[in-house]
PDB file of N, CA and C in Angstrom:
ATOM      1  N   UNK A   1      64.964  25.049  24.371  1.00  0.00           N
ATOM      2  CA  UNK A   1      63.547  25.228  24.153  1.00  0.00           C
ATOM      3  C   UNK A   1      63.209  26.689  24.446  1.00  0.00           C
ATOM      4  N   UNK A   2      62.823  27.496  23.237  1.00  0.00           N
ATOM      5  CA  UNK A   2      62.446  28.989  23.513  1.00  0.00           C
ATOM      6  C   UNK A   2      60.967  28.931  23.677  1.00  0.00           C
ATOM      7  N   UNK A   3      60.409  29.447  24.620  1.00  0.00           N
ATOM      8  CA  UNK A   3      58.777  29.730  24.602  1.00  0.00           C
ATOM      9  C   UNK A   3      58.590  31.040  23.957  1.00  0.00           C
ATOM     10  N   UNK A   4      57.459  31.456  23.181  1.00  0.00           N
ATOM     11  CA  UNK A   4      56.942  32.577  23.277  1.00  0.00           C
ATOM     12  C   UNK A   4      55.626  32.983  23.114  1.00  0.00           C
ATOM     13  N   UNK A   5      55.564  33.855  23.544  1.00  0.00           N
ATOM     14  CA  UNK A   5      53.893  34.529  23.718  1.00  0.00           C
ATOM     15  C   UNK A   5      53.044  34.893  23.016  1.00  0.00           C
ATOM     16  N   UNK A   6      51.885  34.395  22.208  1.00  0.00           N
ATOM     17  CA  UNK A   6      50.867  34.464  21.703  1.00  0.00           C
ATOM     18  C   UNK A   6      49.930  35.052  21.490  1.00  0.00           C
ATOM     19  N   UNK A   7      49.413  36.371  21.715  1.00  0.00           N
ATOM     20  CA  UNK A   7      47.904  36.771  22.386  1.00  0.00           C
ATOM     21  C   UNK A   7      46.840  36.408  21.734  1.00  0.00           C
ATOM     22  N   UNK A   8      45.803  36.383  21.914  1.00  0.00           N
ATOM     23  CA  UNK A   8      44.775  35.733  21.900  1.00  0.00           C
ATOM     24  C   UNK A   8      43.260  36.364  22.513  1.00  0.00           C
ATOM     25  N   UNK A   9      42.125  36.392  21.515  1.00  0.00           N
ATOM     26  CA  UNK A   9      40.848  37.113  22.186  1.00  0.00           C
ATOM     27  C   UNK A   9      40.383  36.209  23.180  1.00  0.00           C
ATOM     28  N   UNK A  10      40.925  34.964  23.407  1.00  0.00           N
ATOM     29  CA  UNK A  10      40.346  34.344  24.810  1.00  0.00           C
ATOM     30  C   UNK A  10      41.107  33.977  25.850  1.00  0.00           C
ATOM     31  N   UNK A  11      42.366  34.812  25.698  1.00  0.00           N
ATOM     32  CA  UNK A  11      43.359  34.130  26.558  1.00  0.00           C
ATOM     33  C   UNK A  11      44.595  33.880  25.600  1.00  0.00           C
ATOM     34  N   UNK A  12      45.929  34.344  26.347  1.00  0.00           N
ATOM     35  CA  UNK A  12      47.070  34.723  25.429  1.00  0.00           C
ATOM     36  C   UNK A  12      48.053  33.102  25.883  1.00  0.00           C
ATOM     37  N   UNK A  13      48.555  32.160  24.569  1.00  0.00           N
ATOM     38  CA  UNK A  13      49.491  31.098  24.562  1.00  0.00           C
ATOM     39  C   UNK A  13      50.592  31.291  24.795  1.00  0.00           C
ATOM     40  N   UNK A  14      51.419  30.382  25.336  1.00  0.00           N
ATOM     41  CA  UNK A  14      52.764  30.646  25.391  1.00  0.00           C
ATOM     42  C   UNK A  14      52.792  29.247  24.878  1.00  0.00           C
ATOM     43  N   UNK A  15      53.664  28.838  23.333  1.00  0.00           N
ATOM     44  CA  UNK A  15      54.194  27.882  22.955  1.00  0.00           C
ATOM     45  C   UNK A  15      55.647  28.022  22.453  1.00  0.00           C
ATOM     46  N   UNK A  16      55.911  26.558  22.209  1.00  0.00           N
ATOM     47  CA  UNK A  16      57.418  26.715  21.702  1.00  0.00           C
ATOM     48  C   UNK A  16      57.701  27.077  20.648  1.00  0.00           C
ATOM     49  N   UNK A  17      58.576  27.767  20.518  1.00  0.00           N
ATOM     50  CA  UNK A  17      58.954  28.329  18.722  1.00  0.00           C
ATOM     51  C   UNK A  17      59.260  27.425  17.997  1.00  0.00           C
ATOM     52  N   UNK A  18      59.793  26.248  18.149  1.00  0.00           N
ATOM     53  CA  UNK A  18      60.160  25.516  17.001  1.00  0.00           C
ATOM     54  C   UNK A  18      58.916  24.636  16.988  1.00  0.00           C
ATOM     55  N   UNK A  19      58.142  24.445  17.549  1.00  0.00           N
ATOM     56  CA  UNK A  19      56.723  23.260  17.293  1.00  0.00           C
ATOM     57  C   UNK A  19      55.340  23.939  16.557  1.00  0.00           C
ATOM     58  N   UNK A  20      55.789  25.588  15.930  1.00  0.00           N
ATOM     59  CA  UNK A  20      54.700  25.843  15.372  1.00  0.00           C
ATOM     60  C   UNK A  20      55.288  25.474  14.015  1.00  0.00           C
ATOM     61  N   UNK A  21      54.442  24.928  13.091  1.00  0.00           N
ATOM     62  CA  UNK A  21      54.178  23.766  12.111  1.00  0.00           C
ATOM     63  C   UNK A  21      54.082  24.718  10.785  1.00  0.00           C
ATOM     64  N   UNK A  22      52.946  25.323  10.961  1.00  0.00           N
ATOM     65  CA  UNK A  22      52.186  26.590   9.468  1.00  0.00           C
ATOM     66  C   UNK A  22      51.642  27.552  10.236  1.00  0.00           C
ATOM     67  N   UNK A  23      50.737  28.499   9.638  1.00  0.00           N
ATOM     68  CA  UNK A  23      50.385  29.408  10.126  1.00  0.00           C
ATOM     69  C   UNK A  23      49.162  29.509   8.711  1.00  0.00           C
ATOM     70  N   UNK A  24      48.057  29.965   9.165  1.00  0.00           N
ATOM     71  CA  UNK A  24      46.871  30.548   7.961  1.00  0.00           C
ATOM     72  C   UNK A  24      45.899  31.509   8.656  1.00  0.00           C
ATOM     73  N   UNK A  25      45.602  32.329   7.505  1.00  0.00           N
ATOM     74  CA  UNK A  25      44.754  33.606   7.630  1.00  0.00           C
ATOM     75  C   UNK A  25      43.107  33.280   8.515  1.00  0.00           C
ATOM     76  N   UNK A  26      42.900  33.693   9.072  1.00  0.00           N
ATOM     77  CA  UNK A  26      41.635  33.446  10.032  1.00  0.00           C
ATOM     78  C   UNK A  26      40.628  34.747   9.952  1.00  0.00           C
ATOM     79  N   UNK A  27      39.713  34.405  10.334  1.00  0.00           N
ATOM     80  CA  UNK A  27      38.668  35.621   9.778  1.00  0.00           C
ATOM     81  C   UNK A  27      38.815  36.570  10.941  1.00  0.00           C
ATOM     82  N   UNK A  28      38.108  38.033  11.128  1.00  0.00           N
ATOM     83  CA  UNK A  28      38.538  39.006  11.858  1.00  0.00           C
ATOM     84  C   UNK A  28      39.932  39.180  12.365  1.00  0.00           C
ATOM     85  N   UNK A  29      40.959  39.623  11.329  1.00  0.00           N
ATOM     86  CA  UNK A  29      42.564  40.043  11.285  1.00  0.00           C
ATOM     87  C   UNK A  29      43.177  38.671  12.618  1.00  0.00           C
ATOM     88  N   UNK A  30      42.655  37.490  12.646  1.00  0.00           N
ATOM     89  CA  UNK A  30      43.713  36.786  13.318  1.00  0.00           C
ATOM     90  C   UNK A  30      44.590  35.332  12.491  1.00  0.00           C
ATOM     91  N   UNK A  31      44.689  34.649  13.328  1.00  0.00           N
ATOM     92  CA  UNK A  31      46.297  33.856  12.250  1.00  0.00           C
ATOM     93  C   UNK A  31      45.602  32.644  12.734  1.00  0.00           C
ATOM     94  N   UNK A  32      45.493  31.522  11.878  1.00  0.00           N
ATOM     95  CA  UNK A  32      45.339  29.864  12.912  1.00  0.00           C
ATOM     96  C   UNK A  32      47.121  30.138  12.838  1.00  0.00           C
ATOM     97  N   UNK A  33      47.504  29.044  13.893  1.00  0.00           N
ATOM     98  CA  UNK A  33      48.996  28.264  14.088  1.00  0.00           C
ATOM     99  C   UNK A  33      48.592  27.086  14.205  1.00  0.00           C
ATOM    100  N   UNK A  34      49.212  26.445  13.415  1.00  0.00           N
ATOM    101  CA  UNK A  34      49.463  24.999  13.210  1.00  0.00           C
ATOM    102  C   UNK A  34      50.438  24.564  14.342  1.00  0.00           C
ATOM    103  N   UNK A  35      50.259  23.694  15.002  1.00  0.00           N
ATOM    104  CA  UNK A  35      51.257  23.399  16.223  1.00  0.00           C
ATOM    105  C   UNK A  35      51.505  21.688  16.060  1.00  0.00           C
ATOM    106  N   UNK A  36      52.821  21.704  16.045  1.00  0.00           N
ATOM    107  CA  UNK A  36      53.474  19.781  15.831  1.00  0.00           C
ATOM    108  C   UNK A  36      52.769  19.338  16.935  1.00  0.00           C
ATOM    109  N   UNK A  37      52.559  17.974  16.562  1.00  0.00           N
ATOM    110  CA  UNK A  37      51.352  17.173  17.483  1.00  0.00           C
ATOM    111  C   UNK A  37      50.200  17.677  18.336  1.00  0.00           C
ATOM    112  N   UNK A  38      49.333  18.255  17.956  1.00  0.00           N
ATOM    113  CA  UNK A  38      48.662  19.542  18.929  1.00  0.00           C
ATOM    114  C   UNK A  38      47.668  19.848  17.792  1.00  0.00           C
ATOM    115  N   UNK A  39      46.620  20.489  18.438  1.00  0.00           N
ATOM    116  CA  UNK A  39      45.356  21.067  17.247  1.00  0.00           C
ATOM    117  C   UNK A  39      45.622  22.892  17.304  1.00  0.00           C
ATOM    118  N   UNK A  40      45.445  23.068  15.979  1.00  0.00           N
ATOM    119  CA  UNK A  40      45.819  24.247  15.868  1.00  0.00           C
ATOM    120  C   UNK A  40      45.037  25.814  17.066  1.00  0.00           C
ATOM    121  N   UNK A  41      45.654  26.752  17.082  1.00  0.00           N
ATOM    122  CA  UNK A  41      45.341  27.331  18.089  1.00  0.00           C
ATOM    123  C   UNK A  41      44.726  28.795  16.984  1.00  0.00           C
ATOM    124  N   UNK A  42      43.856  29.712  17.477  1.00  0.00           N
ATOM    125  CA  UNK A  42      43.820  31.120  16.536  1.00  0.00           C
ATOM    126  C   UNK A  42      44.516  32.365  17.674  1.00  0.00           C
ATOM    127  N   UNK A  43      45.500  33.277  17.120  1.00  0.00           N
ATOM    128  CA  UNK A  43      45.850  34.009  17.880  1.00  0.00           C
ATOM    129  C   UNK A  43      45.360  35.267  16.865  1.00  0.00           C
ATOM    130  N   UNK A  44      45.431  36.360  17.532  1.00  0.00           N
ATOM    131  CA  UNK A  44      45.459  38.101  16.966  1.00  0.00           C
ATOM    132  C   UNK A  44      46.791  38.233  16.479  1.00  0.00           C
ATOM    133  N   UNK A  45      46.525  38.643  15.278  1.00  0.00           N
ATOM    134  CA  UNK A  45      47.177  39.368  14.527  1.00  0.00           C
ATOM    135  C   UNK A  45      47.338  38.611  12.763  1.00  0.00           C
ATOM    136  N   UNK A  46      47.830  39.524  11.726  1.00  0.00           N
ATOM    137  CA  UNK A  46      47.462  39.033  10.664  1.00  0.00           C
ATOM    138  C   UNK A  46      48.894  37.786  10.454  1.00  0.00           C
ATOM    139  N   UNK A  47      48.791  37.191   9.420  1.00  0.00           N
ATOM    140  CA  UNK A  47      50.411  35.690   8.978  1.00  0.00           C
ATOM    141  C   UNK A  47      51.594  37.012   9.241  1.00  0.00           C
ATOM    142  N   UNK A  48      51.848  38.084   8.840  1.00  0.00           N
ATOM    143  CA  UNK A  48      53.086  38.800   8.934  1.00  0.00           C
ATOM    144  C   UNK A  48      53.268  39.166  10.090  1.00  0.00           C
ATOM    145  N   UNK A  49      52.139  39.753  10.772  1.00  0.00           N
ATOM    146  CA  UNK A  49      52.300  39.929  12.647  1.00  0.00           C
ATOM    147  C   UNK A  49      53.030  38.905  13.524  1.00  0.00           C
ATOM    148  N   UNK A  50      51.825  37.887  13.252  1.00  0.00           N
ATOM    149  CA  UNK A  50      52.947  36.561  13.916  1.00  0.00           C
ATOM    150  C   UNK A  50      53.575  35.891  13.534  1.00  0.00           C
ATOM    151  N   UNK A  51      54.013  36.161  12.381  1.00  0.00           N
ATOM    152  CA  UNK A  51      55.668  35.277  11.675  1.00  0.00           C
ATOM    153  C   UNK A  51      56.376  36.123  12.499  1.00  0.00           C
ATOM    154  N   UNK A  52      56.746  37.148  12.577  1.00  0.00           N
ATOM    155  CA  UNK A  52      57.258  38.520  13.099  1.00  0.00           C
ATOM    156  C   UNK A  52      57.472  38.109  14.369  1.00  0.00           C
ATOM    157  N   UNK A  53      56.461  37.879  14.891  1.00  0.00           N
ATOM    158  CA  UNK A  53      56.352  37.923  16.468  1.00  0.00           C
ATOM    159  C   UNK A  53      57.132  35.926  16.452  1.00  0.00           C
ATOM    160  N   UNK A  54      56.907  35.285  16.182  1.00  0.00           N
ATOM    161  CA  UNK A  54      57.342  33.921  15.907  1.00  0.00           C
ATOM    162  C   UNK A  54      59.103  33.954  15.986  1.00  0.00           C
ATOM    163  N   UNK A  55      59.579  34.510  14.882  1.00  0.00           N
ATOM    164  CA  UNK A  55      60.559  34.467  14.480  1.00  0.00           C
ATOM    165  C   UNK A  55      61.654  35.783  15.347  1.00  0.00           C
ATOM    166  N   UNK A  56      61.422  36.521  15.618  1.00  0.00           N
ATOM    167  CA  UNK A  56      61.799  37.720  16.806  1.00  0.00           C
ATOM    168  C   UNK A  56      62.455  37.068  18.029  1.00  0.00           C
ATOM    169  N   UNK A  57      61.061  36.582  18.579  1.00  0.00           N
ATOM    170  CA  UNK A  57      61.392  35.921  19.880  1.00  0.00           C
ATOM    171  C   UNK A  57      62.079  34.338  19.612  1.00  0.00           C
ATOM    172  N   UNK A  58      61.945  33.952  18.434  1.00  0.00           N
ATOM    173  CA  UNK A  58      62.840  32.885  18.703  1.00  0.00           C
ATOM    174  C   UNK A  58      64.487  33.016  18.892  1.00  0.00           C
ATOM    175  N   UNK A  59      64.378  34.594  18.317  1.00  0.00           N
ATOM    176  CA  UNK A  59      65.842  34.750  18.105  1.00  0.00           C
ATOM    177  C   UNK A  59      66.731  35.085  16.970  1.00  0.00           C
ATOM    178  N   UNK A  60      65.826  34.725  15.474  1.00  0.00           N
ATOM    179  CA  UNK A  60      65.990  34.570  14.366  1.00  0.00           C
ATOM    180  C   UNK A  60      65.959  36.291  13.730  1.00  0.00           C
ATOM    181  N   UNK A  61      66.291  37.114  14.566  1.00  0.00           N
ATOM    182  CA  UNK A  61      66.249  38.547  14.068  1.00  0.00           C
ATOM    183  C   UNK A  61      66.771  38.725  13.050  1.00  0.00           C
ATOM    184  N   UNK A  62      66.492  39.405  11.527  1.00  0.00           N
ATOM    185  CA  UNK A  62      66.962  39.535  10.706  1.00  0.00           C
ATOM    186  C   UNK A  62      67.896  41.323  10.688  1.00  0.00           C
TER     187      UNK A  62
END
């Protein structure tokens, strides 16, 4: 189980990398995440920021 870190304008998530689900564009440059069993969360940054940041820390470095 990899956690990773989220930030966030109300407070920064730490979820698991493999339980985020989708990801969609949110108004003022942030991302919803879709999270398996869970209601989606909005973090900062645009879908390529946190795929990036998603996929990095999971490990999946290209």
């Amino acid at each position: 189980m990899k956690f990773i870190t989220l930030k966030s304008r109300g407070g920064n998530y730490m979820v698991i990398a493999s339980n985020v689900a989708w990801l969609r564009t949110a108004e003022n440059n942030q991302t919803m995440v879709g999270m398996v069993g869970g209601t989606p969360i909005v973090v900062d940054g645009t879908i390529d920021e946190v795929s990036k940041i998603i996929l990095d820390d999971a490990g999946h470095r290209n």
